[in-house]
C-alpha atoms as a PDB file:
ATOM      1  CA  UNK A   1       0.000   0.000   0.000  1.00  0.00           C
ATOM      2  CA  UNK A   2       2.818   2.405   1.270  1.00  0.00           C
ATOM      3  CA  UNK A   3       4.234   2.219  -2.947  1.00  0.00           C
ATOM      4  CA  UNK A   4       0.637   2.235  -4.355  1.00  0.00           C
ATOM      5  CA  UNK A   5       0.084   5.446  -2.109  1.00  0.00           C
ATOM      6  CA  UNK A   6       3.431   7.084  -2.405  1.00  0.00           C
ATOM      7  CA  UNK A   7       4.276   6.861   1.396  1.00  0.00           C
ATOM      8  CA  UNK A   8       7.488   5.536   3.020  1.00  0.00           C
ATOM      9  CA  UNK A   9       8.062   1.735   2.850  1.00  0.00           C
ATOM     10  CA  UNK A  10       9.133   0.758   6.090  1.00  0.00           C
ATOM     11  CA  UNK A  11      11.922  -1.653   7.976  1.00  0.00           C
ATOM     12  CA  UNK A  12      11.165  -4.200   9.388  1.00  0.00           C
ATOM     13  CA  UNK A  13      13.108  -2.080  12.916  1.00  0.00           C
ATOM     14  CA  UNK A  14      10.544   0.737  11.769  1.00  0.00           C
ATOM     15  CA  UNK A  15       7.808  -1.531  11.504  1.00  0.00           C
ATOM     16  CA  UNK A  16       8.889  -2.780  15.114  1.00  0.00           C
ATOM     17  CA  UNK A  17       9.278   0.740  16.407  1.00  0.00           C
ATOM     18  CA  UNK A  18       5.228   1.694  15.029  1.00  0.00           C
ATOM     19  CA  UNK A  19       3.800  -1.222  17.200  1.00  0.00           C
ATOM     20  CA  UNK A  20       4.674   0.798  20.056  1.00  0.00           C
ATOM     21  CA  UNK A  21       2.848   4.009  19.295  1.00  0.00           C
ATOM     22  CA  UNK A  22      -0.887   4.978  18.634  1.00  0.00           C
ATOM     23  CA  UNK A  23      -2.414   5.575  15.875  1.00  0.00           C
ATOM     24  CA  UNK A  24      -2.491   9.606  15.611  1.00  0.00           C
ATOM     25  CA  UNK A  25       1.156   8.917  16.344  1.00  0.00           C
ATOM     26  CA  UNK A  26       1.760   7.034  13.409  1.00  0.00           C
ATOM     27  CA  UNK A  27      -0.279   9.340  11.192  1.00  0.00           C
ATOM     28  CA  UNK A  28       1.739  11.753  12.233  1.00  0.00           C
ATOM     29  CA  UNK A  29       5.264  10.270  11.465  1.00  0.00           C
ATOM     30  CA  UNK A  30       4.585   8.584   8.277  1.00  0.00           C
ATOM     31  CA  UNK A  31       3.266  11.780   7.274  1.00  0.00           C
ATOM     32  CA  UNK A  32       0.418  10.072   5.679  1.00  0.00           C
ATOM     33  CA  UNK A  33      -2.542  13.068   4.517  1.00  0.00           C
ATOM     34  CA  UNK A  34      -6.014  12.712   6.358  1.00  0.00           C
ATOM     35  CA  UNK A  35      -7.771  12.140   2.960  1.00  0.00           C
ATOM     36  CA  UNK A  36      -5.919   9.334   2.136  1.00  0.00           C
ATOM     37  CA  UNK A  37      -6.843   7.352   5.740  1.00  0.00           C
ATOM     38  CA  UNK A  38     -10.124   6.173   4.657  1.00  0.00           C
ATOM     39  CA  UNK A  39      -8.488   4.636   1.135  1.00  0.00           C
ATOM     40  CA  UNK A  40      -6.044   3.123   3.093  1.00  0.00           C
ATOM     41  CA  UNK A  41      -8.350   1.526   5.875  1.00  0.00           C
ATOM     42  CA  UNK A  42     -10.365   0.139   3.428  1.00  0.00           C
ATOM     43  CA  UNK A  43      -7.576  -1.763   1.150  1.00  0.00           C
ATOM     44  CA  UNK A  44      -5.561  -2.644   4.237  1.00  0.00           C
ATOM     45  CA  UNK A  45      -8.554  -4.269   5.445  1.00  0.00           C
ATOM     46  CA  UNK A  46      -9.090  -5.983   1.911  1.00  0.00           C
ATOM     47  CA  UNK A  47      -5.705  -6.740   1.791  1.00  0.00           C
ATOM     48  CA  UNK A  48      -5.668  -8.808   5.354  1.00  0.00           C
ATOM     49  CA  UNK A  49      -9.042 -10.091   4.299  1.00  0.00           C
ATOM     50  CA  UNK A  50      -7.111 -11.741   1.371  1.00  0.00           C
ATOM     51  CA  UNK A  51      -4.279 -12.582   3.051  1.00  0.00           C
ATOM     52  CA  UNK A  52      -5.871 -13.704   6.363  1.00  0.00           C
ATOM     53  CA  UNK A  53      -4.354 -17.480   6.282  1.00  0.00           C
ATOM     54  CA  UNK A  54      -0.615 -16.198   6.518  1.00  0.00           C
ATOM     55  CA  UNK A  55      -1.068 -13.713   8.876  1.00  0.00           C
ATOM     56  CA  UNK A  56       1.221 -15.323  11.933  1.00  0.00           C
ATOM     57  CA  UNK A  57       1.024 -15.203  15.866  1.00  0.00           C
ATOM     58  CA  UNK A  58       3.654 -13.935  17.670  1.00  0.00           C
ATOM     59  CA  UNK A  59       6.208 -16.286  19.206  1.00  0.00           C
ATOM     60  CA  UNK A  60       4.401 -17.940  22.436  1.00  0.00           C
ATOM     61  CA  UNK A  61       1.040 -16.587  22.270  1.00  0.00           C
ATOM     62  CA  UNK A  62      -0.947 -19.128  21.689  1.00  0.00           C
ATOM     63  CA  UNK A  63       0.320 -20.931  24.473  1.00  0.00           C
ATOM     64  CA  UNK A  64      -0.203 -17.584  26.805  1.00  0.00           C
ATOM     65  CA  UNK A  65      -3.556 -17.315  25.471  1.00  0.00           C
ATOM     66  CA  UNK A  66      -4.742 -20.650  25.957  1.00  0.00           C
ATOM     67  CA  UNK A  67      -3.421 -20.883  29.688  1.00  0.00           C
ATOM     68  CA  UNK A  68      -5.131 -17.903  30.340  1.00  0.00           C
ATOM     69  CA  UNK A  69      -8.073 -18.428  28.806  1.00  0.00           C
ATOM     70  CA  UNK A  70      -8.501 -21.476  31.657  1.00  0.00           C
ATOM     71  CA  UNK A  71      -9.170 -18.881  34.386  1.00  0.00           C
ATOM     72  CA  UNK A  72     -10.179 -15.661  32.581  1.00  0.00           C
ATOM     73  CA  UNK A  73     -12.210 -14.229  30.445  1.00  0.00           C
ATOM     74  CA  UNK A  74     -10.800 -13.323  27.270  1.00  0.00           C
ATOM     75  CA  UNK A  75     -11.766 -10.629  24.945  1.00  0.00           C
ATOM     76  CA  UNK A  76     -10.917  -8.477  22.009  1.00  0.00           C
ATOM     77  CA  UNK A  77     -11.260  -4.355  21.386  1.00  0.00           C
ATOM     78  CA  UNK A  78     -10.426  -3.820  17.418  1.00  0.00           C
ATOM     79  CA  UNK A  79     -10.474  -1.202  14.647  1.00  0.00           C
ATOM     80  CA  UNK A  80     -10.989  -4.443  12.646  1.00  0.00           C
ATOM     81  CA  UNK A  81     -13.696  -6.240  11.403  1.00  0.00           C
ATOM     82  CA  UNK A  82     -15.266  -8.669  14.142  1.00  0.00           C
ATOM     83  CA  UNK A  83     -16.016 -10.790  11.301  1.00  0.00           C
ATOM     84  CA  UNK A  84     -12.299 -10.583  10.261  1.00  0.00           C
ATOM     85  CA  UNK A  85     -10.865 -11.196  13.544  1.00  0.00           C
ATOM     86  CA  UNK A  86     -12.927 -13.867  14.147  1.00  0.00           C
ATOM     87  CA  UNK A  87     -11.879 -15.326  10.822  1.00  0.00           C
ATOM     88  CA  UNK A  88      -8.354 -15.316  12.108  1.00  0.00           C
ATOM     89  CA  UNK A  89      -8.899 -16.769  15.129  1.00  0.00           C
ATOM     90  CA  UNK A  90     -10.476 -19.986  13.661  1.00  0.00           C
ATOM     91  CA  UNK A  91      -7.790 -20.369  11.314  1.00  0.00           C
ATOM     92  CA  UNK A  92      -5.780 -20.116  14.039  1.00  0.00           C
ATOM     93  CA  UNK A  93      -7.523 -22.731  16.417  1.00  0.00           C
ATOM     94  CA  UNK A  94      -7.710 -19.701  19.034  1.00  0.00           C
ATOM     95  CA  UNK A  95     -11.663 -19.692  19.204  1.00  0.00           C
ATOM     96  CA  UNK A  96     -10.841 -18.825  22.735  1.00  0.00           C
ATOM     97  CA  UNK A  97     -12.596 -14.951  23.535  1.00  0.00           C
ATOM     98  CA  UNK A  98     -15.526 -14.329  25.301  1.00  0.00           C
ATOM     99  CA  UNK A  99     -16.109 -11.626  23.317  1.00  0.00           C
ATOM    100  CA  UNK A 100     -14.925  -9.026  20.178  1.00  0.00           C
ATOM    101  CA  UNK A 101     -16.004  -5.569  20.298  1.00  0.00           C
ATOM    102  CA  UNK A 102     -15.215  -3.630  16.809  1.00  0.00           C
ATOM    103  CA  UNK A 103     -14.931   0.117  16.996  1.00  0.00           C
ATOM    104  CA  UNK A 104     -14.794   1.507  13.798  1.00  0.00           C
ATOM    105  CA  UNK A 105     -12.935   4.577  14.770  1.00  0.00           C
ATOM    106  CA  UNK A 106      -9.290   4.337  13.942  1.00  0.00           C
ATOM    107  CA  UNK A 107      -8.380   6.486  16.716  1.00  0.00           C
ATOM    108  CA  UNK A 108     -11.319   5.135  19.201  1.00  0.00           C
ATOM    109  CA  UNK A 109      -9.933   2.193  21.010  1.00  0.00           C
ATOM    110  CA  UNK A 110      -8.207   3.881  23.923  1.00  0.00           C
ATOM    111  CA  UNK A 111     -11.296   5.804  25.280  1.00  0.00           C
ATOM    112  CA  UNK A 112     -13.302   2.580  25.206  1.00  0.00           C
ATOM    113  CA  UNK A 113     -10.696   1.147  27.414  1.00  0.00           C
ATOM    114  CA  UNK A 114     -11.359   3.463  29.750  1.00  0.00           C
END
């Protein structure tokens, strides 16, 4: 998407660096125009959509979430899809949450988890 849209491709260390910051923060330092967030919502979402059966866990979380997931309840707050993420999770055999709560607002999540 990042070619497609003219924006920065990043590292995989930049990548890395991105998980750790919201989303107005990454907005802001990819410099990516508010016009073009909607576009890129919508094919990043048809892009995982396509690619859903190669997305990967990260190293020991399936085991984390299935110990927990003996003695609490589990649940998911997303930008995403529920549809989607519950697509993932059965390919992944992790049909483990109590519950998925989608809020559509890119920049939403952390007053919900208030």
């Amino acid at each position: 998407l990042a070619k497609k849209h003219g924006l920065a491709v990043l590292s995989d260390t930049e990548i890395e660096a991105m998980r750790h910051v919201g989303a107005r923060e990454a907005v802001s330092r990819l410099h990516i125009p508010p016009l073009k967030i909607p576009t890129l919502i919508k094919e990043g979402r048809e892009q995982l959509i396509t690619h859903i059966d190669s997305v990967e866990l990260f190293s020991g979380l399936r085991t984390q979430l299935q110990v927990l997931a003996k003695t609490a309840v589990l649940g998911i707050v997303t930008s995403n899809d529920e549809e989607v993420v519950r697509a993932f999770l059965k390919v992944q055999k992790l049909e483990l949450f109590d519950f998925v709560f989608s809020e559509r607002t890119l920049f939403g999540k952390g007053k919900l988890l208030k």
